[in-house]
PDB file of N, CA and C in Angstrom:
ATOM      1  N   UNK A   1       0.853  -1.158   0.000  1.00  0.00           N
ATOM      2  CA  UNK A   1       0.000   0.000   0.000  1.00  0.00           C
ATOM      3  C   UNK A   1       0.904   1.228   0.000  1.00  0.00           C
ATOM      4  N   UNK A   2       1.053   2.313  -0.902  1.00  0.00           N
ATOM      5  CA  UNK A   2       1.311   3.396  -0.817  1.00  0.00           C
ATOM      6  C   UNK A   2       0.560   4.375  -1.369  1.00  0.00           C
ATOM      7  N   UNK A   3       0.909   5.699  -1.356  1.00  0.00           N
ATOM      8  CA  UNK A   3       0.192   7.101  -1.592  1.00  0.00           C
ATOM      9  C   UNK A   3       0.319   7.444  -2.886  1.00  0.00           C
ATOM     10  N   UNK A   4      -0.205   7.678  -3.902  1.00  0.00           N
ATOM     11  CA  UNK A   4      -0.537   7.639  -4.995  1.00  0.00           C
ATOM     12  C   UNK A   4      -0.973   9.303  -5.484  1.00  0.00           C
ATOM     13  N   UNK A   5      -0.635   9.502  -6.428  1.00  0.00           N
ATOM     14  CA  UNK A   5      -1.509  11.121  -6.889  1.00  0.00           C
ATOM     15  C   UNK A   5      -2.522  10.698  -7.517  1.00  0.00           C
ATOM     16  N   UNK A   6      -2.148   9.389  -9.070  1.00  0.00           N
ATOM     17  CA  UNK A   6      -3.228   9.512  -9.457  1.00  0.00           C
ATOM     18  C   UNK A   6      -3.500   7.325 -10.195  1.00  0.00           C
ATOM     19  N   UNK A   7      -4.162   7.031 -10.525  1.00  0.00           N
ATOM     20  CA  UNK A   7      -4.291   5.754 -11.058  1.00  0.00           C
ATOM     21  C   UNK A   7      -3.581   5.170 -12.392  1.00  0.00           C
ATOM     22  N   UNK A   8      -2.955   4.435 -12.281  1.00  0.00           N
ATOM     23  CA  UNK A   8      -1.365   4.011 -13.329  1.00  0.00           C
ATOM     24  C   UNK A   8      -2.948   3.099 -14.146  1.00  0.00           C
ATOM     25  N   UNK A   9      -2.472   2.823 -15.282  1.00  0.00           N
ATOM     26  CA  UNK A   9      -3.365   2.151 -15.868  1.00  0.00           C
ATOM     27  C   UNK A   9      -3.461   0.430 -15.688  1.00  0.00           C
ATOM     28  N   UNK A  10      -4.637   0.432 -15.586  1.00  0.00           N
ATOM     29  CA  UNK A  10      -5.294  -0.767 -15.370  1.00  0.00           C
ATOM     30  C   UNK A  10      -5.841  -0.807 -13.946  1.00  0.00           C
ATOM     31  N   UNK A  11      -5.492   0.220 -13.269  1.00  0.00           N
ATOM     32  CA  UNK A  11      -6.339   0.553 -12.089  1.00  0.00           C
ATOM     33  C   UNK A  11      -7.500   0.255 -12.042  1.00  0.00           C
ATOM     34  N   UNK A  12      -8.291   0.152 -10.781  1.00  0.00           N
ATOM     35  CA  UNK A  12      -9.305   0.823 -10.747  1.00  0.00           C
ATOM     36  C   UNK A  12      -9.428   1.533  -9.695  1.00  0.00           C
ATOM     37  N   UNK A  13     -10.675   2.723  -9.770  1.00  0.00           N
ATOM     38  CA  UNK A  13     -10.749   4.088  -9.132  1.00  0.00           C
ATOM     39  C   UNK A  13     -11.888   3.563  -8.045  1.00  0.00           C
ATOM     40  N   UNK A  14     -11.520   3.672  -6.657  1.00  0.00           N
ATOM     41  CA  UNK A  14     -12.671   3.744  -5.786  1.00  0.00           C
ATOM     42  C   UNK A  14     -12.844   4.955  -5.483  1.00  0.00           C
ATOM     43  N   UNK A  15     -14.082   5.713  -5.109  1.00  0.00           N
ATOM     44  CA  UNK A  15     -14.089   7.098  -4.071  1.00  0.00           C
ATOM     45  C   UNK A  15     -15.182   6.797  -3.376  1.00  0.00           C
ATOM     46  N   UNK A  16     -15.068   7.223  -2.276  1.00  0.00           N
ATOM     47  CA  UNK A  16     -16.287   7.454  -1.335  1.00  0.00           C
ATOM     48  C   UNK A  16     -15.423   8.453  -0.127  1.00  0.00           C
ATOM     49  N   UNK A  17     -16.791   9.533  -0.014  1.00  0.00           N
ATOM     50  CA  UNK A  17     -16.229  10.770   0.753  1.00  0.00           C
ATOM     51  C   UNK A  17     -15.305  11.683   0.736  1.00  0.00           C
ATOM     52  N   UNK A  18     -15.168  11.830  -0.519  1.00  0.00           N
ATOM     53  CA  UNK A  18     -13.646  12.420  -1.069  1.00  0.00           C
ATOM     54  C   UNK A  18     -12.282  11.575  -1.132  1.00  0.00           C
ATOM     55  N   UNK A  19     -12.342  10.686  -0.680  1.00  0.00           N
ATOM     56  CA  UNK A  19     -11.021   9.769  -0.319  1.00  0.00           C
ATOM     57  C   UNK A  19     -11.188   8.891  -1.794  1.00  0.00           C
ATOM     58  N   UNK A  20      -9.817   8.801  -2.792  1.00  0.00           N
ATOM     59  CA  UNK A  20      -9.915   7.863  -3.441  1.00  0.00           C
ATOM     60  C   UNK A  20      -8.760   6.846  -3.463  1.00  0.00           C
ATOM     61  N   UNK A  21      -9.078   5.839  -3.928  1.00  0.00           N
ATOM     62  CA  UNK A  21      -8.455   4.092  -3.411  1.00  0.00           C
ATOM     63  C   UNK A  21      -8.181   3.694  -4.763  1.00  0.00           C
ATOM     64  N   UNK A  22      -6.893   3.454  -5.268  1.00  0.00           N
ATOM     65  CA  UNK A  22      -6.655   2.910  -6.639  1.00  0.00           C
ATOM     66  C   UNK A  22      -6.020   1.718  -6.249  1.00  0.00           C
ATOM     67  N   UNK A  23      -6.331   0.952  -7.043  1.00  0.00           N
ATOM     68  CA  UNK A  23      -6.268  -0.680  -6.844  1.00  0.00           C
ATOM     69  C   UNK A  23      -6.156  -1.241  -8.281  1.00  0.00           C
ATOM     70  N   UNK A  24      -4.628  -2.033  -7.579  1.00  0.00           N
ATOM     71  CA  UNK A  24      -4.495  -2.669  -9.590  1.00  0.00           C
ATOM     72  C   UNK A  24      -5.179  -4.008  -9.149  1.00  0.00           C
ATOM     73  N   UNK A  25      -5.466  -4.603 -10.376  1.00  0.00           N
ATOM     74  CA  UNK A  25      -6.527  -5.453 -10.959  1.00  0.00           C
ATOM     75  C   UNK A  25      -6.484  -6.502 -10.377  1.00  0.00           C
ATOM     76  N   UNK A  26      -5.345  -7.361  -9.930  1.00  0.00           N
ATOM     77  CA  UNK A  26      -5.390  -8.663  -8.930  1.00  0.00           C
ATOM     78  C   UNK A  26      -6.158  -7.531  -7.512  1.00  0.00           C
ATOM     79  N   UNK A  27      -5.283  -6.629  -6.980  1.00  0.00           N
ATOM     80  CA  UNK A  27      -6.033  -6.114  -5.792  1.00  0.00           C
ATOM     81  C   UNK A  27      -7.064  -5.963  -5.258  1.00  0.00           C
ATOM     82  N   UNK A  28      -7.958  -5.985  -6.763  1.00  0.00           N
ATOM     83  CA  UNK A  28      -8.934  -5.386  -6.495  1.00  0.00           C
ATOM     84  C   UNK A  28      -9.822  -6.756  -6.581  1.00  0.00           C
ATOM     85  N   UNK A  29      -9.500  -7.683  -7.093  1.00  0.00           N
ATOM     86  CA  UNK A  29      -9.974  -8.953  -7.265  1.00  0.00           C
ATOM     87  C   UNK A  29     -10.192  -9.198  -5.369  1.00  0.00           C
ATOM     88  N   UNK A  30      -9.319  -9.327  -4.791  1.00  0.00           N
ATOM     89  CA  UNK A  30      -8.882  -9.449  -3.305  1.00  0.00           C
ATOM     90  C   UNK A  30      -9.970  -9.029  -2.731  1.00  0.00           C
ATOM     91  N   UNK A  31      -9.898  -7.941  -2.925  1.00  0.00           N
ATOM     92  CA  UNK A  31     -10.370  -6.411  -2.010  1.00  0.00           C
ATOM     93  C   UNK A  31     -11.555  -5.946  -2.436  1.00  0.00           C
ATOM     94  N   UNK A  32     -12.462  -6.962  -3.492  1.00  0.00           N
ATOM     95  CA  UNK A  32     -14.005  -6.658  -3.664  1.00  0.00           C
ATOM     96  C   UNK A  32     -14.906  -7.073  -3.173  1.00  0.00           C
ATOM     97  N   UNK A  33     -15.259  -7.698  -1.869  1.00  0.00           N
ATOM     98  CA  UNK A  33     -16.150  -7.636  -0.444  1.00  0.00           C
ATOM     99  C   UNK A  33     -15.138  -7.307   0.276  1.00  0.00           C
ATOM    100  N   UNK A  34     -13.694  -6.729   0.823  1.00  0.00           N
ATOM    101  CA  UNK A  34     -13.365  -6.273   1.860  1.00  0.00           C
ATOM    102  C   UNK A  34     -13.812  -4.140   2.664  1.00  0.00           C
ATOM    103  N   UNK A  35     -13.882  -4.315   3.797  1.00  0.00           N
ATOM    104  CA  UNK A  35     -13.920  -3.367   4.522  1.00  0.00           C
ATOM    105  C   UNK A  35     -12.694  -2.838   4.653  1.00  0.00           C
ATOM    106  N   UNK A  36     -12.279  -1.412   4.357  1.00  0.00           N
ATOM    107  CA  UNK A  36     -11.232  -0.236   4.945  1.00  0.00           C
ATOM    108  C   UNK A  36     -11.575   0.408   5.565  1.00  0.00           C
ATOM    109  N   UNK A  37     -10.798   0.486   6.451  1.00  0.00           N
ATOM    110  CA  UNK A  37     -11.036   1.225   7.611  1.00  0.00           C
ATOM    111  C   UNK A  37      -9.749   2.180   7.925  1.00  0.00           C
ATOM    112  N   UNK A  38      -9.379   3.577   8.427  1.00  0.00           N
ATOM    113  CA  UNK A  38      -8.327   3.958   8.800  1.00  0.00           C
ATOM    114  C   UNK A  38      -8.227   4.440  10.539  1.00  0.00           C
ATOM    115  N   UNK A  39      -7.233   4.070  11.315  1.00  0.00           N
ATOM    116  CA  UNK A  39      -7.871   4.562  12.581  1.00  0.00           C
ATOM    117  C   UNK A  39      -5.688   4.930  12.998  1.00  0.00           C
ATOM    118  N   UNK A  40      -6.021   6.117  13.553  1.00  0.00           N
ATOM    119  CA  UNK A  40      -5.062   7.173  13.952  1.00  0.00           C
ATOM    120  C   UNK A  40      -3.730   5.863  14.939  1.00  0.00           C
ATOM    121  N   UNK A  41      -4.202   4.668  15.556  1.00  0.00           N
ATOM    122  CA  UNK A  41      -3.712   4.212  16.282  1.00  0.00           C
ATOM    123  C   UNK A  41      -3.006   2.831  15.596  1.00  0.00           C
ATOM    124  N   UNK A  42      -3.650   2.292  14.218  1.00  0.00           N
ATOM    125  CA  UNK A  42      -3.246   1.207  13.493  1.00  0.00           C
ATOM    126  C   UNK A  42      -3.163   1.484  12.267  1.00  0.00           C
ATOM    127  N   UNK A  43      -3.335   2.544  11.835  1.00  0.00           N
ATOM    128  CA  UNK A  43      -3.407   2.881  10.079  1.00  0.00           C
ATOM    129  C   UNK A  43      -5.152   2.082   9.179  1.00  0.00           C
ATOM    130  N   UNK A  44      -4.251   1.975   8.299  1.00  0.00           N
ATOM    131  CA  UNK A  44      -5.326   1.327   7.571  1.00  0.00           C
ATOM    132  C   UNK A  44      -5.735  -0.572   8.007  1.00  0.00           C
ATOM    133  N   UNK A  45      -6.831  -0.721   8.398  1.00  0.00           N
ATOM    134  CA  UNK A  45      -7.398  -1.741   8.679  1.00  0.00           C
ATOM    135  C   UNK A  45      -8.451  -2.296   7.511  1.00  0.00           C
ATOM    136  N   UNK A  46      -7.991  -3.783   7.386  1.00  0.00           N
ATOM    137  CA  UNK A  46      -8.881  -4.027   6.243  1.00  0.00           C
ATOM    138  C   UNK A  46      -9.529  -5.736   6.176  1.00  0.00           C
ATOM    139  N   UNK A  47     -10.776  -5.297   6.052  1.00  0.00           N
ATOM    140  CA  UNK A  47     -11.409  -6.970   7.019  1.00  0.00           C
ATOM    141  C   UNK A  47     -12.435  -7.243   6.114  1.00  0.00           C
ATOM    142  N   UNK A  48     -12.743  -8.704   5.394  1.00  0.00           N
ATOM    143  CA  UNK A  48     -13.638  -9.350   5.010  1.00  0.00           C
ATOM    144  C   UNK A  48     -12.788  -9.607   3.762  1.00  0.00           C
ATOM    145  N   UNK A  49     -11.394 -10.230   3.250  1.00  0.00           N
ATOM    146  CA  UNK A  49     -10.775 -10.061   2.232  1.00  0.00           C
ATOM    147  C   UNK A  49     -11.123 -11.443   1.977  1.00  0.00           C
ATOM    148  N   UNK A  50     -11.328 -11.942   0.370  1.00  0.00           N
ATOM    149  CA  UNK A  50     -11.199 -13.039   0.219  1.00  0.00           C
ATOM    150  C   UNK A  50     -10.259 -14.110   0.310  1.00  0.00           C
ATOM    151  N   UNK A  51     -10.180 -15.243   0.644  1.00  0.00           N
ATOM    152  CA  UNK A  51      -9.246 -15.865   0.782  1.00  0.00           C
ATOM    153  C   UNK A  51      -8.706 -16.388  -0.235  1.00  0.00           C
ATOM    154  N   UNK A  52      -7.435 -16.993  -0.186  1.00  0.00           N
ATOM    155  CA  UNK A  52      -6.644 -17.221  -1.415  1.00  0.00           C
ATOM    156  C   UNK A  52      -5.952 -18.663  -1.083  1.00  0.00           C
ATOM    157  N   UNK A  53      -5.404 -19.456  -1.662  1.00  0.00           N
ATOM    158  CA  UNK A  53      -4.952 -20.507  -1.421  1.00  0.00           C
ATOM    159  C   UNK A  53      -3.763 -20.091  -0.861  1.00  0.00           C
ATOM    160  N   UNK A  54      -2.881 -20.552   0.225  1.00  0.00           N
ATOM    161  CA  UNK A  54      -1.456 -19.925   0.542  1.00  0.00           C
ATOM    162  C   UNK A  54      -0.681 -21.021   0.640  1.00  0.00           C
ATOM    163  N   UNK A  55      -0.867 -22.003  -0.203  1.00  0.00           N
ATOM    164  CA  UNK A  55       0.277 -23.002   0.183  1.00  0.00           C
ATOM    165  C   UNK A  55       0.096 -23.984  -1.537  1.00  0.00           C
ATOM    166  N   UNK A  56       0.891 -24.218  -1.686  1.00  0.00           N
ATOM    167  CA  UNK A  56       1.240 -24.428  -3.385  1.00  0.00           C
ATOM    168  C   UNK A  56       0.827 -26.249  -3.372  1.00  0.00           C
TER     169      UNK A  56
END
């Protein structure tokens, strides 16, 4: 995760509330039922991600 100005191609663009979230294309695969959350004490928190196989 880093800070971004603007979306490299093949992005895609989230916004909600002025805040926008660019996410390349596996990411966003991941991260399409997950929750973000940001809180001053843990950063960005992010819950309901799909699972993935982690062992070959």
């Amino acid at each position: 995760m880093d800070i971004a100005d603007g979306a490299q191609k093949g992005d895609a663009t989230l916004e909600r509330n002025g805040v926008k979230v660019f996410l390349e294309k596996e990411a966003n695969k991941l991260l399409s039922e997950a929750t973000m959350n940001f809180s001053d004490d843990r950063g960005f928190i992010i819950s309901g991600m799909q699972q993935t196989s982690c062992c070959g």
